[in-house]
N, C-alpha and C. Protein backbone atom coordinates (compact mmCIF):
# COMPACT_ATOMS: atom_id res chain seq x y z
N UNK A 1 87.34 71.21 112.96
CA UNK A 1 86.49 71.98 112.07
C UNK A 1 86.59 73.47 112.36
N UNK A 2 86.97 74.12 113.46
CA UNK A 2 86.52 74.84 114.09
C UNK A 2 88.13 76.06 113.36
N UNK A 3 89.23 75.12 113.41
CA UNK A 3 90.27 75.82 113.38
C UNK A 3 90.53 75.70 111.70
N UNK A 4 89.53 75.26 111.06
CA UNK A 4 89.64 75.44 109.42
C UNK A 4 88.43 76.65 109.32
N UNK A 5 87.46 77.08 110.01
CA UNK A 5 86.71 77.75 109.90
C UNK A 5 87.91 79.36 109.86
N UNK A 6 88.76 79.07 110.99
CA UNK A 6 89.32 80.25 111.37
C UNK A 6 90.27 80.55 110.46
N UNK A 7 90.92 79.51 109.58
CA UNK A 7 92.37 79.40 108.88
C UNK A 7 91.52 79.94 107.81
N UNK A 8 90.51 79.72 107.27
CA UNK A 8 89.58 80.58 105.98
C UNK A 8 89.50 81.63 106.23
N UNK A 9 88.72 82.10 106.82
CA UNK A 9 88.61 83.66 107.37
C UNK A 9 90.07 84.27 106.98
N UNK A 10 90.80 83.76 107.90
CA UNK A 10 92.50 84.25 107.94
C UNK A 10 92.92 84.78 106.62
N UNK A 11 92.69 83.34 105.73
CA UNK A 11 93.20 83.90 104.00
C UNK A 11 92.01 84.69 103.76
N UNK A 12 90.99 84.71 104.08
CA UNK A 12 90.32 85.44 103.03
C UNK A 12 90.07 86.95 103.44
N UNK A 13 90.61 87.04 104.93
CA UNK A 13 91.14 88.39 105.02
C UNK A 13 92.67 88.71 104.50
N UNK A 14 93.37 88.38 104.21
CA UNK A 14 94.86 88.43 103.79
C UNK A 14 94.11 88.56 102.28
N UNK A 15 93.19 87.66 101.50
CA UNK A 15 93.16 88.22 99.92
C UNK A 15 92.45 89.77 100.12
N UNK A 16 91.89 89.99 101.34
CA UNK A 16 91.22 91.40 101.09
C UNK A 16 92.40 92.36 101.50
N UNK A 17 93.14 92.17 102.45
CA UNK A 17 94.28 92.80 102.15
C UNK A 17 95.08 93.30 100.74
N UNK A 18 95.43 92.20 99.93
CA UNK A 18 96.26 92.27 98.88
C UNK A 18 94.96 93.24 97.76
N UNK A 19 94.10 92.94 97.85
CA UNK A 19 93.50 93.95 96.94
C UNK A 19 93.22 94.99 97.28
N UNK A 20 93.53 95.35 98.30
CA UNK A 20 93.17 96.87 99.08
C UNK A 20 94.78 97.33 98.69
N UNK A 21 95.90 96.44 99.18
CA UNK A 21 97.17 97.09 98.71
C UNK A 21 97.12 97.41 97.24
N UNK A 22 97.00 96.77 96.49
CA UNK A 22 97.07 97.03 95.08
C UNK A 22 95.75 98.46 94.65
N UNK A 23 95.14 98.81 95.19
CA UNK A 23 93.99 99.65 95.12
C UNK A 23 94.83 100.89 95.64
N UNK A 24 94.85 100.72 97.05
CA UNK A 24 95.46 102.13 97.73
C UNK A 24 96.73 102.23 96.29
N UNK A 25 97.22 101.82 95.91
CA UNK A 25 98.45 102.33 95.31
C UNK A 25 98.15 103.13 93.96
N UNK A 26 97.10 102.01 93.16
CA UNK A 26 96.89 102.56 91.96
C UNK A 26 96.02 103.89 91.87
N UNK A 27 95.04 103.86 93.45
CA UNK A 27 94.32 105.09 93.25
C UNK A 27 94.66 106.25 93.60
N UNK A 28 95.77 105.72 94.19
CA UNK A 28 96.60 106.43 95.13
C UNK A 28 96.03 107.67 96.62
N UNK A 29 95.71 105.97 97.21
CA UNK A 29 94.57 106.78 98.63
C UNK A 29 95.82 107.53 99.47
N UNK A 30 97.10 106.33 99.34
CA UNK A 30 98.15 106.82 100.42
C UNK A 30 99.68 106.91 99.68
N UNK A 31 100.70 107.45 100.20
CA UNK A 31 101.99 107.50 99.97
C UNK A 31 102.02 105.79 99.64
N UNK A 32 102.84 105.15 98.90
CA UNK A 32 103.72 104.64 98.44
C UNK A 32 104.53 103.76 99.76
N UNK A 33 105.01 104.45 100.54
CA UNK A 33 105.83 103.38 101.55
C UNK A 33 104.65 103.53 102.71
N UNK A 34 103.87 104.08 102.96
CA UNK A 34 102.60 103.83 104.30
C UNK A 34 102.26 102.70 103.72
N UNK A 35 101.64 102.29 102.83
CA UNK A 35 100.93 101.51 102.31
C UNK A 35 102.00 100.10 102.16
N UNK A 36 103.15 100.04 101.69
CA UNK A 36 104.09 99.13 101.38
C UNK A 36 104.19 98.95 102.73
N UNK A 37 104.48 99.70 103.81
CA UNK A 37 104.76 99.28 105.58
C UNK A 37 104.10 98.31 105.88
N UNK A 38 102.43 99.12 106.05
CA UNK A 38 101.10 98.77 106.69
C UNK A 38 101.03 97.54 105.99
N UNK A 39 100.64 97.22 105.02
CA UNK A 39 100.49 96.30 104.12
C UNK A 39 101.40 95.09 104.48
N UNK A 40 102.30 95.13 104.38
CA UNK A 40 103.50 94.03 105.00
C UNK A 40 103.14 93.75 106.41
N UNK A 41 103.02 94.32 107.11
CA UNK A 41 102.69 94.13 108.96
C UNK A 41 101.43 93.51 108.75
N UNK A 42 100.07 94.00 108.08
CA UNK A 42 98.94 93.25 108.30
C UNK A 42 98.99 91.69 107.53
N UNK A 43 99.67 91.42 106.53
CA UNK A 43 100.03 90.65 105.58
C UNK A 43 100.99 89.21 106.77
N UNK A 44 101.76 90.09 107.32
CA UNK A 44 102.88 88.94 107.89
C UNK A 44 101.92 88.45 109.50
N UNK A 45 100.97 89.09 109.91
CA UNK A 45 100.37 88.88 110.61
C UNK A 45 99.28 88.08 110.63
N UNK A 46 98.80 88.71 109.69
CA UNK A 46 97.42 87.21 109.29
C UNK A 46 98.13 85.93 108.65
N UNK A 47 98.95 85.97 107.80
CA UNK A 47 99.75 84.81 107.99
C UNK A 47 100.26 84.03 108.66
N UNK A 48 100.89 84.87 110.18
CA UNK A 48 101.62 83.51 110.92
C UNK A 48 99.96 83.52 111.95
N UNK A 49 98.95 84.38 112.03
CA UNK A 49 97.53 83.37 112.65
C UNK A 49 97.06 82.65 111.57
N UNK A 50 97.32 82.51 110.62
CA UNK A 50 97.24 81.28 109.79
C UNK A 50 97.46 80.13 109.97
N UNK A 51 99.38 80.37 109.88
CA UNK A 51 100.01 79.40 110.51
C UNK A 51 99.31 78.65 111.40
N UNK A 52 99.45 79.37 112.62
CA UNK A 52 99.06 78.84 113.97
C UNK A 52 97.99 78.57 113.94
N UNK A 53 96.85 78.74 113.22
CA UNK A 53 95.68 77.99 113.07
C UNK A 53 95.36 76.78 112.46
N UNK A 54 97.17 76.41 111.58
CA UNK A 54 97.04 74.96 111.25
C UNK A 54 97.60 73.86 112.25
N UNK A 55 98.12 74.87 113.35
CA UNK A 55 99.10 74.31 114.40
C UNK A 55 100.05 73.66 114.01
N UNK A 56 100.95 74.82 113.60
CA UNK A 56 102.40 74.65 113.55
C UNK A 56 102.68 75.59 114.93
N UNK A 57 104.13 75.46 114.65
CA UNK A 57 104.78 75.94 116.01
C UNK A 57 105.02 77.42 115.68
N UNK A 58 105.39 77.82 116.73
CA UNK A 58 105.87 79.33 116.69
C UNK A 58 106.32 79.67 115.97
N UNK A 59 107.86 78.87 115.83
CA UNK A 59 108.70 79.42 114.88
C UNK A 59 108.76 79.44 113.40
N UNK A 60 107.84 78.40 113.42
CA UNK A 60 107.29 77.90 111.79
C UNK A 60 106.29 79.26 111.57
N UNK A 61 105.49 79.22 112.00
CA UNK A 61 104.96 80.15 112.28
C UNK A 61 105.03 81.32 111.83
N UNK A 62 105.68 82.21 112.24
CA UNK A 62 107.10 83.50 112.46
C UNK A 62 107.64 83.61 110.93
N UNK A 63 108.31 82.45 110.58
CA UNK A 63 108.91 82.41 109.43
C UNK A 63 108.09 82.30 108.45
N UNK A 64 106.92 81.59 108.66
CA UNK A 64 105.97 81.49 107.10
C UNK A 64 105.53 82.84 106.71
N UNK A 65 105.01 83.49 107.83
CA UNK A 65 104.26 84.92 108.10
C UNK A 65 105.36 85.93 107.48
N UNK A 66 106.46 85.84 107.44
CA UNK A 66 107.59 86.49 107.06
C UNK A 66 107.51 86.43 105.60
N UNK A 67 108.23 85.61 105.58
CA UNK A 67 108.40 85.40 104.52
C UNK A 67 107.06 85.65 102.92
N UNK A 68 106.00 84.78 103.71
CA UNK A 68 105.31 84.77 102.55
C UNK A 68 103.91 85.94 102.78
N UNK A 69 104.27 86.61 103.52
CA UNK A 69 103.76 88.11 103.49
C UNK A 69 104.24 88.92 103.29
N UNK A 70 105.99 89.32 103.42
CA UNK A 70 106.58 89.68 102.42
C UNK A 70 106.49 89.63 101.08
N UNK A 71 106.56 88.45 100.31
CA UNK A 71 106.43 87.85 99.25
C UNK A 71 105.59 88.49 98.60
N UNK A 72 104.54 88.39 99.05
CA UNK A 72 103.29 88.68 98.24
C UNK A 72 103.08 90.09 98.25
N UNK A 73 103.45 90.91 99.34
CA UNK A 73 103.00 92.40 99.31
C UNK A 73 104.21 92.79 98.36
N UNK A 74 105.04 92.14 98.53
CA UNK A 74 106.32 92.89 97.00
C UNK A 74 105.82 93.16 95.88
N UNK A 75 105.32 91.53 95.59
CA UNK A 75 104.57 91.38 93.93
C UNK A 75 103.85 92.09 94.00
N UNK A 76 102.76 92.05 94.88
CA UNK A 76 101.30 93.28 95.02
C UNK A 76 102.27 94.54 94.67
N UNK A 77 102.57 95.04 95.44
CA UNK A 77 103.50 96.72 95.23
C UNK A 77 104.00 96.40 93.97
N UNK A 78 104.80 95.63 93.69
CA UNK A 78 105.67 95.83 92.48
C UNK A 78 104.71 96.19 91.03
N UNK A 79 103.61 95.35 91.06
CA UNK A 79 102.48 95.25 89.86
C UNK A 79 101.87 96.17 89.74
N UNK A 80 101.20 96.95 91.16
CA UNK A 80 100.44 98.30 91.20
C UNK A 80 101.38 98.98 90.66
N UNK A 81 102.55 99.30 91.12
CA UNK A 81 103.53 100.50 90.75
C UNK A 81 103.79 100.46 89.31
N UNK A 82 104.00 99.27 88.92
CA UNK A 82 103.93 99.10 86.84
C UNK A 82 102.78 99.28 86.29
N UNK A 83 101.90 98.81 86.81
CA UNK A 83 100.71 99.55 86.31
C UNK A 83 100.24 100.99 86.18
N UNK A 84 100.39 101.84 87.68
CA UNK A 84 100.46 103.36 87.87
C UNK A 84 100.95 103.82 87.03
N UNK A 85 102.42 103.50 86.68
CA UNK A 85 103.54 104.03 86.12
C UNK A 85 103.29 103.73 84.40
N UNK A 86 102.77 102.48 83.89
CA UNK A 86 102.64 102.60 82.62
C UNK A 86 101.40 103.20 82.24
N UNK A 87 100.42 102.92 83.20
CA UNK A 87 99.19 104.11 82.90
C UNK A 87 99.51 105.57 82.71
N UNK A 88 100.15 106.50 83.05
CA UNK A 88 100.72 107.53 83.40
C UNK A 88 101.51 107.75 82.07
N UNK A 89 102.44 106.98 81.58
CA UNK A 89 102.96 107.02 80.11
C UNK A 89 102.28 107.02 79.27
N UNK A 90 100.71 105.82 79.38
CA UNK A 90 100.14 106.54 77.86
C UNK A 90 99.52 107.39 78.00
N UNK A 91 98.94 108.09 79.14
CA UNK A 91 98.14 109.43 79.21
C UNK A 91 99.10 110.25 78.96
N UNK A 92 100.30 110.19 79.26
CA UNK A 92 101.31 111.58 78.73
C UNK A 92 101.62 112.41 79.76
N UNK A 93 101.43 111.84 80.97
CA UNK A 93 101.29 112.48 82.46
C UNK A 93 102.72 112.15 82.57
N UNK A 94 103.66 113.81 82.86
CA UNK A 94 104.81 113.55 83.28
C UNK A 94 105.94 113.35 84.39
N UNK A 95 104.46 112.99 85.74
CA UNK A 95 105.29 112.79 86.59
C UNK A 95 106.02 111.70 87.34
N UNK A 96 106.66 111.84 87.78
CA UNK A 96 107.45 110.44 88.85
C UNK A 96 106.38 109.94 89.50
N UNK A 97 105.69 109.52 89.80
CA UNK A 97 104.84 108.49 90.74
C UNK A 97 105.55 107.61 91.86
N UNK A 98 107.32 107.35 91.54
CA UNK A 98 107.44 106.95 92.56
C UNK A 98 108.33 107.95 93.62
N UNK A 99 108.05 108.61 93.64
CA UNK A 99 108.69 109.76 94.80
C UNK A 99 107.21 110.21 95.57
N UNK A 100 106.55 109.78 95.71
CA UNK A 100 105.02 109.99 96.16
C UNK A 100 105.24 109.64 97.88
């Protein structure tokens, strides 16, 4: 019971992650790659204590955290940045947003 208490927490700090990434971008608290970095490291991290809170092994572990914290902070980045960027077109605002 104890290690489903912890594996919740886990995701439901990783969903507060992904909406803080998608936030910092669109409001634009930070640069563009701080946020894409940070975001990926806290992302691949609460993931593999995820992992390991369902007790898998290390390496399972390692790789889930990889992979699917990667994964998700892409889409997150990728969606904020289309969003920024098509917001910005209908206001008529002519700048690059992604050189930020």
């Amino acid at each position: 019971m104890q290690g489903s208490l912890v594996g919740i927490l886990l995701l439901g700090l990783f969903a507060v992650s992904i909406v803080v990434i998608y936030l910092a971008i669109r409001l634009d608290w930070l640069p563009l790659a701080v946020v894409s970095v940070v975001g990926t490291v806290v992302n691949t991290i609460l993931l593999v204590l995820y992992s390991l809170s369902q007790h898998n092994g290390f390496g399972q572990a390692i790789t889930v955290g990889l992979v699917v914290g990667l994964l998700f902070t892409v889409i997150t980045v990728s969606v904020a940045v289309y969003f920024q960027t098509a917001m910005a077109h209908a206001t008529g605002e002519n700048q690059d947003l992604l050189k930020k």
